[in-house]
N, C-alpha and C. Protein backbone atom coordinates (compact mmCIF):
# COMPACT_ATOMS: atom_id res chain seq x y z
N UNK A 1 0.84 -1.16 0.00
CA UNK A 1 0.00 0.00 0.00
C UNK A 1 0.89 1.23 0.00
N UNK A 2 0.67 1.92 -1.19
CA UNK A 2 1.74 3.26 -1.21
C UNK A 2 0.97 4.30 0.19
N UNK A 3 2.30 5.19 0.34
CA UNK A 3 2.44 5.73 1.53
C UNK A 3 1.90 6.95 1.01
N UNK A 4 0.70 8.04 1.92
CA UNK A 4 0.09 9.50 1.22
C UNK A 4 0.81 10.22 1.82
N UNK A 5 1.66 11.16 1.30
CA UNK A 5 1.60 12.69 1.37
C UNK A 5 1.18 13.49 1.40
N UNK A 6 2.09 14.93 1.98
CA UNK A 6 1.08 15.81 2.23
C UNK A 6 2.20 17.05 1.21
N UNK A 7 1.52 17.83 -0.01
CA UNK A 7 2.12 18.39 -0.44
C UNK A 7 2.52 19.65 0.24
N UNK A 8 3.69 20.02 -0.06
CA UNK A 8 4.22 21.47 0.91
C UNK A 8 3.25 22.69 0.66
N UNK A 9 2.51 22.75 -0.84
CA UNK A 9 1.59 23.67 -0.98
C UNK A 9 0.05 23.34 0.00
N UNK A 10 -0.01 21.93 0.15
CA UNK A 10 -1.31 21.94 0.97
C UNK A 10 -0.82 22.21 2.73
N UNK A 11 0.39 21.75 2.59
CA UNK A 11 0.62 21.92 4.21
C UNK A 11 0.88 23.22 4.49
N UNK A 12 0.77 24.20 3.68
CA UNK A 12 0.79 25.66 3.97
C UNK A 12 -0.88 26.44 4.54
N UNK A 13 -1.24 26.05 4.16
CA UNK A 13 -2.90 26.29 3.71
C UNK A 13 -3.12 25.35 5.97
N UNK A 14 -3.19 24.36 5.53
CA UNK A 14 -3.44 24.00 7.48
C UNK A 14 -2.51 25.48 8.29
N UNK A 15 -1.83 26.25 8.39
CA UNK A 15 -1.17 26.66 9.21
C UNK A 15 -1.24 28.32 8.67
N UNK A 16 -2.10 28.69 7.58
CA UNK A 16 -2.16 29.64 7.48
C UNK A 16 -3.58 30.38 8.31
N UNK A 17 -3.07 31.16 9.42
CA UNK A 17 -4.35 32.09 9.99
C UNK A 17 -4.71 33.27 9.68
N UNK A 18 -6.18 33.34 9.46
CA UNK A 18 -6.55 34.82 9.64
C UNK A 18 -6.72 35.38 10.50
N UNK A 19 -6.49 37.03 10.54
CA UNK A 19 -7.35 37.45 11.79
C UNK A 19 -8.49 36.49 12.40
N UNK A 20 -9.57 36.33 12.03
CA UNK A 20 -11.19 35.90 11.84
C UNK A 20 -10.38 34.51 12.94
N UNK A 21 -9.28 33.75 12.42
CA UNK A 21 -9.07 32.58 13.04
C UNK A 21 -8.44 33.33 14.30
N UNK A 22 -8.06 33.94 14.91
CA UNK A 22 -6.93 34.88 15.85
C UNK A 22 -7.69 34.71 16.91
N UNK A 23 -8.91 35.81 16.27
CA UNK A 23 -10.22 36.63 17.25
C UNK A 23 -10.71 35.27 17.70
N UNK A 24 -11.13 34.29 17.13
CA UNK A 24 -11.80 32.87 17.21
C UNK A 24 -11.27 32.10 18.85
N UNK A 25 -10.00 32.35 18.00
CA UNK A 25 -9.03 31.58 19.51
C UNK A 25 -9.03 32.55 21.03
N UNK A 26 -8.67 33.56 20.89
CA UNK A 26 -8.64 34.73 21.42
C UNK A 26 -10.07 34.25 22.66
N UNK A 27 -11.34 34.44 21.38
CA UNK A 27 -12.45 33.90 22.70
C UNK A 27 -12.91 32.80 23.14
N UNK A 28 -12.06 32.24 22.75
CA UNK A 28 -12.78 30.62 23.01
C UNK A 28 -11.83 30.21 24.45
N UNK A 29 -10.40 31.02 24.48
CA UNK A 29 -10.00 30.86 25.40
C UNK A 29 -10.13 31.82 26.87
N UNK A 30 -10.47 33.15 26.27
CA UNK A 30 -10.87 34.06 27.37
C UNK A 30 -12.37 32.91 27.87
N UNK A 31 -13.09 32.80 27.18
CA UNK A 31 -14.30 31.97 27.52
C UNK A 31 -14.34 30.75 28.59
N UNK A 32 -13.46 29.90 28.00
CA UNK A 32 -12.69 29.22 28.89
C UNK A 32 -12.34 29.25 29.85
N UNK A 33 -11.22 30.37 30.30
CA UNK A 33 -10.79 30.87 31.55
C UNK A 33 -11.62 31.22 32.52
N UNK A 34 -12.80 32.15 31.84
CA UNK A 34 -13.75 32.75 32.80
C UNK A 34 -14.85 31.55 33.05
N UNK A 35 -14.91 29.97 32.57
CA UNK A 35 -15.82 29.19 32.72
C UNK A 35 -15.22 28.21 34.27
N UNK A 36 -13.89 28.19 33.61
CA UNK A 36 -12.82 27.29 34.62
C UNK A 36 -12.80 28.59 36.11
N UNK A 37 -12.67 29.14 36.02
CA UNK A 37 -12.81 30.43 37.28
C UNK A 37 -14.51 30.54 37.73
N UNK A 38 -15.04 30.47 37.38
CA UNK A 38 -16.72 30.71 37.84
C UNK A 38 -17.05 29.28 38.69
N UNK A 39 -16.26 27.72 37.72
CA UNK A 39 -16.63 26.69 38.20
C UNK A 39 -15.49 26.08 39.49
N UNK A 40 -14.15 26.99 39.59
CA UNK A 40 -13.52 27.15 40.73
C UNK A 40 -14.18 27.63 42.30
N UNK A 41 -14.68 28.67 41.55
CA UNK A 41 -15.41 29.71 42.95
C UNK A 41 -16.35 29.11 43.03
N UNK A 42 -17.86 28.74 42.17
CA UNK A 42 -18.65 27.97 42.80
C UNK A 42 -18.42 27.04 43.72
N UNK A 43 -17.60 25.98 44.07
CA UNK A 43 -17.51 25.24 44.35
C UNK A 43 -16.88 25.27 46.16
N UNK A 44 -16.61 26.42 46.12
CA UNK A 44 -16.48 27.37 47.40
C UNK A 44 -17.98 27.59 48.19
N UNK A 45 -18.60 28.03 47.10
CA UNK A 45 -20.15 28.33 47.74
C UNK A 45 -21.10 27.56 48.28
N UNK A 46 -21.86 28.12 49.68
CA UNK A 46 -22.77 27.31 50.28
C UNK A 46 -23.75 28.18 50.40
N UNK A 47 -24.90 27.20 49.82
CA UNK A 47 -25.78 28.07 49.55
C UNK A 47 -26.91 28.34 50.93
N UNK A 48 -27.22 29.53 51.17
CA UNK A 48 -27.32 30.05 52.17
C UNK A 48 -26.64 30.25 54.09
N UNK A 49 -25.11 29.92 53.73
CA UNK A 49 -23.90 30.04 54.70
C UNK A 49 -22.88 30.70 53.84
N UNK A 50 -21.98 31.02 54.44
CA UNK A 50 -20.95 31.66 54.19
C UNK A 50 -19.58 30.83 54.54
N UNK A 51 -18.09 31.01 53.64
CA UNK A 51 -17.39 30.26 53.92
C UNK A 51 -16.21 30.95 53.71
N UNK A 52 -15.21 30.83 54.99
CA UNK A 52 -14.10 31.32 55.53
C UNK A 52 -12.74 30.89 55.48
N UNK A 53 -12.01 31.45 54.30
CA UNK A 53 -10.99 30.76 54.07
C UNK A 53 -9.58 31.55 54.32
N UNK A 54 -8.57 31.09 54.89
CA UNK A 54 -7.12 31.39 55.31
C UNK A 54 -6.10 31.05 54.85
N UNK A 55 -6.33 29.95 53.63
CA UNK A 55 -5.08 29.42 52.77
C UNK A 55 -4.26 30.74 52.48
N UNK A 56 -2.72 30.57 52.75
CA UNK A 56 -1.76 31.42 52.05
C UNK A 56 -1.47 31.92 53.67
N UNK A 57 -2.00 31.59 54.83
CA UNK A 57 -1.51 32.12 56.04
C UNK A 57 0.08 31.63 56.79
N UNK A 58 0.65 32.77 57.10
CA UNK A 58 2.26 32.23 57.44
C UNK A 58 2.63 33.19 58.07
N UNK A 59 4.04 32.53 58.92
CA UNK A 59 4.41 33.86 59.62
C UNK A 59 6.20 33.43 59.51
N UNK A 60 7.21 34.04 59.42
CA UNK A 60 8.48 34.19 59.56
C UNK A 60 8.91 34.95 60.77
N UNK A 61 10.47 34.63 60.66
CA UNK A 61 11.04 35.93 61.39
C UNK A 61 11.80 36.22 60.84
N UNK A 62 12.32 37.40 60.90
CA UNK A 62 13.03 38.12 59.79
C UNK A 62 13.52 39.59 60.20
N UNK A 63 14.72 39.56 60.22
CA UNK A 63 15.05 41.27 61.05
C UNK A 63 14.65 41.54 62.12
N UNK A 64 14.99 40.20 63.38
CA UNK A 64 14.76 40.34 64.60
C UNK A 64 13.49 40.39 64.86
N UNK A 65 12.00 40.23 64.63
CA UNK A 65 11.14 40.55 64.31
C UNK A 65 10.05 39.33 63.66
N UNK A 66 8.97 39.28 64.20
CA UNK A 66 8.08 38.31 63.85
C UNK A 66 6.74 39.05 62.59
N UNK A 67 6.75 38.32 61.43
CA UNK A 67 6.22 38.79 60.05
C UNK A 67 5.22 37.88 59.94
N UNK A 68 3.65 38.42 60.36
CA UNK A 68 2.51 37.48 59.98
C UNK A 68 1.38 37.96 58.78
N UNK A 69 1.67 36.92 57.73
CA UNK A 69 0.34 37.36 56.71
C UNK A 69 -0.43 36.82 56.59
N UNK A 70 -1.77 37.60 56.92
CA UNK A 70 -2.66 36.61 57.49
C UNK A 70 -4.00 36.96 56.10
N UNK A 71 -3.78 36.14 54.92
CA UNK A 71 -5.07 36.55 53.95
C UNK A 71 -6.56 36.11 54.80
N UNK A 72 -7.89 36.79 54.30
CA UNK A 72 -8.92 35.98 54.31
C UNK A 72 -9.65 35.99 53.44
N UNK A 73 -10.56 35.04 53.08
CA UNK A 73 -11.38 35.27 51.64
C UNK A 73 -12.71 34.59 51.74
N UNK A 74 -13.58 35.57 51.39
CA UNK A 74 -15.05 35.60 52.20
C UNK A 74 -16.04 34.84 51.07
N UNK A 75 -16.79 33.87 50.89
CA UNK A 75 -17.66 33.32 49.85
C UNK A 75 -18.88 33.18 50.69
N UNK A 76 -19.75 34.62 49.91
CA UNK A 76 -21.03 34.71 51.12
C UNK A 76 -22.27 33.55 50.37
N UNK A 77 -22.75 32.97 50.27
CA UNK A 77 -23.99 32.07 49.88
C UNK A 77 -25.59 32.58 50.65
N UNK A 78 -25.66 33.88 51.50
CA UNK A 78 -26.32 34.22 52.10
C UNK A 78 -27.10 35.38 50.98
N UNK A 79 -28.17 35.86 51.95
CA UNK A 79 -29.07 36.61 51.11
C UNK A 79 -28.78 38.10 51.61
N UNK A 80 -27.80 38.14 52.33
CA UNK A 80 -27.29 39.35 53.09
C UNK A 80 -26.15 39.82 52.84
N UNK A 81 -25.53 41.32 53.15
CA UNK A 81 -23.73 41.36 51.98
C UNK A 81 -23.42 40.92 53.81
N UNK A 82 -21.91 40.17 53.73
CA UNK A 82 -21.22 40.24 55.16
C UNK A 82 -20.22 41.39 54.69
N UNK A 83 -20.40 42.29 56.32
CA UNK A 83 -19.52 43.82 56.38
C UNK A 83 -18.22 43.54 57.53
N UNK A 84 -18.61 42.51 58.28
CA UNK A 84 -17.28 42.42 58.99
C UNK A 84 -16.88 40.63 59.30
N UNK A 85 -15.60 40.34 59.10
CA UNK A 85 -15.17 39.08 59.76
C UNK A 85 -14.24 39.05 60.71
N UNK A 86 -14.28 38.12 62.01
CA UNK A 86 -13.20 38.33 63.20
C UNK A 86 -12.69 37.36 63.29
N UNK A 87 -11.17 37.20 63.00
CA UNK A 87 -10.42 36.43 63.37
C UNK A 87 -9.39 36.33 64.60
N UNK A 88 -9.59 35.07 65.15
CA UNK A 88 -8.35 35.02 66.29
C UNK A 88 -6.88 34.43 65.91
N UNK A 89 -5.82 35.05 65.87
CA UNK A 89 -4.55 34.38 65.99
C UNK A 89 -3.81 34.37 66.48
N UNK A 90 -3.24 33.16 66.82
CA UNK A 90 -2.01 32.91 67.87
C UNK A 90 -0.64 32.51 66.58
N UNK A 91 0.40 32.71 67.42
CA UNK A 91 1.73 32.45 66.48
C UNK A 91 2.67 31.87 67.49
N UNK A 92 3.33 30.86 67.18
CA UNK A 92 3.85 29.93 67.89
C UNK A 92 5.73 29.55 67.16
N UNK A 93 6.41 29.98 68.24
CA UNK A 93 8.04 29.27 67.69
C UNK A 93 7.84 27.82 67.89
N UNK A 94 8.36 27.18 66.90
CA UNK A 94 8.70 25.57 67.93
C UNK A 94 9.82 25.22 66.97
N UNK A 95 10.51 24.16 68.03
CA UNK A 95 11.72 23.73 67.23
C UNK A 95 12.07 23.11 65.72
N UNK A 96 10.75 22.38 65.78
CA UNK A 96 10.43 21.86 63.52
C UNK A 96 8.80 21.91 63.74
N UNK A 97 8.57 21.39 62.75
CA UNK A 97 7.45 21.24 61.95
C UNK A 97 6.31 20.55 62.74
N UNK A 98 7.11 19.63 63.33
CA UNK A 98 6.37 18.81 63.87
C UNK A 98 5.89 18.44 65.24
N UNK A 99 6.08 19.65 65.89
CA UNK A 99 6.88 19.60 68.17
C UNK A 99 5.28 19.63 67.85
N UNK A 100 5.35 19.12 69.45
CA UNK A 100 3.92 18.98 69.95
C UNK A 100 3.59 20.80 70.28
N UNK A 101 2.55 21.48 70.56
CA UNK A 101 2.18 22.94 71.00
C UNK A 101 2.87 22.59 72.57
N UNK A 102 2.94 22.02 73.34
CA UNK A 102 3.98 22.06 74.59
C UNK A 102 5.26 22.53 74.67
N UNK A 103 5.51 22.27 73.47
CA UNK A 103 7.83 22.50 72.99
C UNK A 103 7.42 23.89 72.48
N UNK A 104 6.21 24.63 72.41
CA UNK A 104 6.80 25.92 71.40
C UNK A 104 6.42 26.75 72.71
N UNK A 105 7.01 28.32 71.98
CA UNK A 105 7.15 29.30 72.50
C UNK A 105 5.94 30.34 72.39
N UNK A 106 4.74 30.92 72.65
CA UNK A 106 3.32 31.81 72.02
C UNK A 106 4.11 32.93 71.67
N UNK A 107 4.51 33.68 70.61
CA UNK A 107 4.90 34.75 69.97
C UNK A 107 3.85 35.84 70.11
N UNK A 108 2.31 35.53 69.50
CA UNK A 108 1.53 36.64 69.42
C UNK A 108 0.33 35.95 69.33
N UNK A 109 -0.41 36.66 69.95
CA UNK A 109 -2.13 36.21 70.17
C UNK A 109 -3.07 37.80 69.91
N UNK A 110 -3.63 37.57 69.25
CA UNK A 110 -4.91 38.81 69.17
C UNK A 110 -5.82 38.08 67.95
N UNK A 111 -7.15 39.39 67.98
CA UNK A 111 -8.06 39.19 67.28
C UNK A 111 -8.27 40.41 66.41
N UNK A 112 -8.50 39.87 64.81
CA UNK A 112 -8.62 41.38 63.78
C UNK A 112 -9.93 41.46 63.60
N UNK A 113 -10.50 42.42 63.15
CA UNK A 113 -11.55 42.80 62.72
C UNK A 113 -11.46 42.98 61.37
N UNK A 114 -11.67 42.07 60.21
CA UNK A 114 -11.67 42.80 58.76
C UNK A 114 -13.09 43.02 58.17
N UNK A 115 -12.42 44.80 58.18
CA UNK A 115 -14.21 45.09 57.17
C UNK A 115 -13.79 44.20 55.43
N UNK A 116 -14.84 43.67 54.80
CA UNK A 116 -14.57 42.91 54.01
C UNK A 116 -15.90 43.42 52.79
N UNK A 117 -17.63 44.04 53.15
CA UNK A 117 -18.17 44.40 52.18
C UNK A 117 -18.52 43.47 50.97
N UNK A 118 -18.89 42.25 51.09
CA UNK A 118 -18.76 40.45 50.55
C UNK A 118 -20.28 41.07 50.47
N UNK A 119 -21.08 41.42 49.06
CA UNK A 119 -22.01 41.09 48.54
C UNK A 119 -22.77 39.93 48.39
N UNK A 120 -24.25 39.91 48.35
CA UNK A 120 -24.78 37.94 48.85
C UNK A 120 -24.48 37.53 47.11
N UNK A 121 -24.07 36.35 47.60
CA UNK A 121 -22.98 35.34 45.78
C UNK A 121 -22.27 35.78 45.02
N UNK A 122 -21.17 36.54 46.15
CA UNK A 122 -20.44 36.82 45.83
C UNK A 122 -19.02 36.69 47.19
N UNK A 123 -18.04 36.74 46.22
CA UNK A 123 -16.86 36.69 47.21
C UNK A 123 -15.34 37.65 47.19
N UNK A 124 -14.51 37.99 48.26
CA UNK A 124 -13.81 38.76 48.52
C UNK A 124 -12.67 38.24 49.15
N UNK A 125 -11.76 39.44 48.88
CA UNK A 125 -10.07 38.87 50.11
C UNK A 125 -9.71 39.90 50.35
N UNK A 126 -9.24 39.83 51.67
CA UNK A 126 -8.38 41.15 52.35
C UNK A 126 -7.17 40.06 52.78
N UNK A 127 -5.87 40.81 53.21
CA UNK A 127 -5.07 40.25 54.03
C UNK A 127 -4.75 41.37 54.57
N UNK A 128 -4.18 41.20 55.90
CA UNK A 128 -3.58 42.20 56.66
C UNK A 128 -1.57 41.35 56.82
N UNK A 129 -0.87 42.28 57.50
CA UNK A 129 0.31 41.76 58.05
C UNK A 129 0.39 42.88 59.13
N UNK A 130 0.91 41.41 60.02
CA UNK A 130 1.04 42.48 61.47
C UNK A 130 2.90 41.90 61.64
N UNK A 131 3.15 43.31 62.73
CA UNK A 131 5.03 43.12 62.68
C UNK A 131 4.89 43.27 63.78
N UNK A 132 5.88 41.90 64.95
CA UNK A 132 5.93 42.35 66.29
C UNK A 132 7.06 42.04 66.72
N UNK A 133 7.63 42.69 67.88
CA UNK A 133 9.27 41.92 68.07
C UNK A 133 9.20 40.47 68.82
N UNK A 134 10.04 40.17 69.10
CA UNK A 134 10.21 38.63 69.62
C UNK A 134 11.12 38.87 70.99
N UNK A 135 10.62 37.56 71.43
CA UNK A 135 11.00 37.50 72.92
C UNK A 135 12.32 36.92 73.33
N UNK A 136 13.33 37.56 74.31
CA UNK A 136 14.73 37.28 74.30
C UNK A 136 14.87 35.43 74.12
N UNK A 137 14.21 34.97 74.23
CA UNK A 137 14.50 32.84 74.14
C UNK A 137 13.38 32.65 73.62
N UNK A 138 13.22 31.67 72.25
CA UNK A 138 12.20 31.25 72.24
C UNK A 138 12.36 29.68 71.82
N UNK A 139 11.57 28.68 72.12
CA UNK A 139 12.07 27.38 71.75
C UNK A 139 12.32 27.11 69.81
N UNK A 140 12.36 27.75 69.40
CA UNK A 140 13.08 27.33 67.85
C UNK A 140 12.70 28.31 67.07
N UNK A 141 12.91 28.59 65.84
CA UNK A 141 12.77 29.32 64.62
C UNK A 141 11.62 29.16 63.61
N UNK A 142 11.08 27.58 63.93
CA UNK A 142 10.04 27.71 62.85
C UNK A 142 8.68 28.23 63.29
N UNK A 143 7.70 28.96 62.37
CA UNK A 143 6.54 29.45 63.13
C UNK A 143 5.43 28.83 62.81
N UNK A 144 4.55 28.50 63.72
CA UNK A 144 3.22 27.90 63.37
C UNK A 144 2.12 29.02 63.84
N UNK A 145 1.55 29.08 63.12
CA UNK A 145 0.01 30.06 62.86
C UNK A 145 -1.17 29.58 62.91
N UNK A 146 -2.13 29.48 63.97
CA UNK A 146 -3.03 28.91 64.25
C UNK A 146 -3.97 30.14 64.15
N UNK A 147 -5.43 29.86 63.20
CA UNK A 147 -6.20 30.87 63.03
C UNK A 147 -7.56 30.32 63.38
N UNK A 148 -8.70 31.69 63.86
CA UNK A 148 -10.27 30.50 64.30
C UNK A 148 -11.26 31.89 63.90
N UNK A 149 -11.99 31.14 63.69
CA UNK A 149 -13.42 32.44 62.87
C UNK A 149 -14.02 32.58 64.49
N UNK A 150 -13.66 33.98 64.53
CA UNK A 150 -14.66 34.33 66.01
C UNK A 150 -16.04 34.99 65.66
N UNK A 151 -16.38 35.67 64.58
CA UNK A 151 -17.48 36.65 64.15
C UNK A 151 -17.69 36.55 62.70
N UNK A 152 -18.42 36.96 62.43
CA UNK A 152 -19.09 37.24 61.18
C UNK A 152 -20.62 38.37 61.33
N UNK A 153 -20.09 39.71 61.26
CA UNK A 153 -21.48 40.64 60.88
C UNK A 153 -21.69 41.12 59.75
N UNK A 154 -23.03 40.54 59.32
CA UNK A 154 -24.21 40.99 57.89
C UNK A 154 -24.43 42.45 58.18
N UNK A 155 -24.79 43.01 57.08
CA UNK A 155 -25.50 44.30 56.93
C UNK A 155 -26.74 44.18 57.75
N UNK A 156 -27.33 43.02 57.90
CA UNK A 156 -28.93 43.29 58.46
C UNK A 156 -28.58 43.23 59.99
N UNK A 157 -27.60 42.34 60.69
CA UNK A 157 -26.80 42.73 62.00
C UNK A 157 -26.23 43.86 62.27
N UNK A 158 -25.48 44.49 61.59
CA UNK A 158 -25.02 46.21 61.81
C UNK A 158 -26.32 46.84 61.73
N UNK A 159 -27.43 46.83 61.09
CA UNK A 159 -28.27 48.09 61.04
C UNK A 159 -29.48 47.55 62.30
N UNK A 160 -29.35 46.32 62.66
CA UNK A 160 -29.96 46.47 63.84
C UNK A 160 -29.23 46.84 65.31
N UNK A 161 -27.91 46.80 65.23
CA UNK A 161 -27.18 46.73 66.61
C UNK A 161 -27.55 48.56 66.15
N UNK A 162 -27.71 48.95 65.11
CA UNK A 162 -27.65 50.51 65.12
C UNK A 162 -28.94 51.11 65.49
N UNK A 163 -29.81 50.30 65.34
CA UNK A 163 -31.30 50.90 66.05
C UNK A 163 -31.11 50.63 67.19
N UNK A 164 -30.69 49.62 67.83
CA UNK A 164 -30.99 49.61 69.38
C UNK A 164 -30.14 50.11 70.25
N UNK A 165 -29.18 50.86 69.99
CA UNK A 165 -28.37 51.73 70.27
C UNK A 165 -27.26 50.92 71.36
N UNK A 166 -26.72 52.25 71.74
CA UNK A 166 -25.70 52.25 72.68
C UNK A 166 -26.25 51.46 73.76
C-alpha cells in the first residue's frame, strides 16, 4: 500500500491564519478561563452560609522581628452582603514542623476585625500583616500560625445593633 503525502503547498494552507481565526481563539480561550474560574469559585459556595478561608496564612522571622500574613477570603452564599469578619490568631516558635504545642514558645495572640463588604454570591479577600518583636529565648525558629473564625457581621446585624443603640 503506497504511503500519502502531504504536499508542501497543501501543508501551507493547514497553518495559514486569519485574523477571523486569531479573534476565534482569542475567545474561546478568554471563555474558557472565565468558565474554569466561575466553576472554581462555585464550588467554594454554600448556599445560604458563608465560607471562611485562610489558605496562604504564614508567619516568619526576619530582622529580629516576627512577620505574619494573614489573607482571608469571604464566599457569602447568604441573602445578606457580610460587612465584617473576626479572626483570632495565635503564632507559635517551635523547634520543627512537627513539636507537639507544649515545645513551642506563644509569639503573638490577638483578634482582627476585617471590614470585608462580601455582597450575597459573591466573594472577597483582604489580608492584613502584622510586625511584632520577639522575645529574648524562644524554643526554635520555625513558626506555626493557628487561626479561628470568632465573628461574622451581615449588613442586616449592623443596622440592627444601630437601632438599638448604645
Amino acid at each position: 500500500m503506497p504511503t500519502q503525502t502531504l504536499h508542501p503547498r497543501d501543508a501551507r494552507h493547514l497553518l495559514r491564519w486569519r485574523p477571523a481565526h486569531l479573534l476565534l481563539a482569542l475567545f474561546l480561550l478568554a471563555g474558557g478561563t472565565a468558565a474554569w474560574r466561575m466553576m472554581e469559585t462555585s464550588r467554594h459556595f454554600v448556599e445560604g452560609g458563608v465560607q471562611v478561608e485562610t489558605e496562604g496564612t504564614k508567619g516568619t522571622i526576619s530582622g529580629g522581628e516576627l512577620v505574619l500574613d494573614l489573607p482571608v477570603t469571604v464566599y457569602n452564599g447568604t441573602d445578606s452582603a457580610i460587612v465584617t469578619v473576626n479572626m483570632w490568631t495565635e503564632a507559635f516558635a517551635c523547634p520543627d514542623e512537627d513539636s507537639p504545642q507544649r515545645a513551642c514558645t506563644r509569639l503573638h495572640s490577638s483578634e482582627q476585625s476585617i471590614d470585608m463588604h462580601v455582597q450575597p454570591g459573591s466573594s472577597g479577600s483582604e489580608s492584613q500583616q502584622i510586625r511584632t518583636g520577639l522575645p529574648q529565648t524562644m524554643a526554635g525558629d520555625h513558626v506555626r500560625v493557628k487561626r479561628r473564625l470568632t465573628g461574622i457581621t451581615s449588613d442586616v446585624e449592623r443596622a440592627e445593633q444601630h437601632q438599638e443603640g448604645p
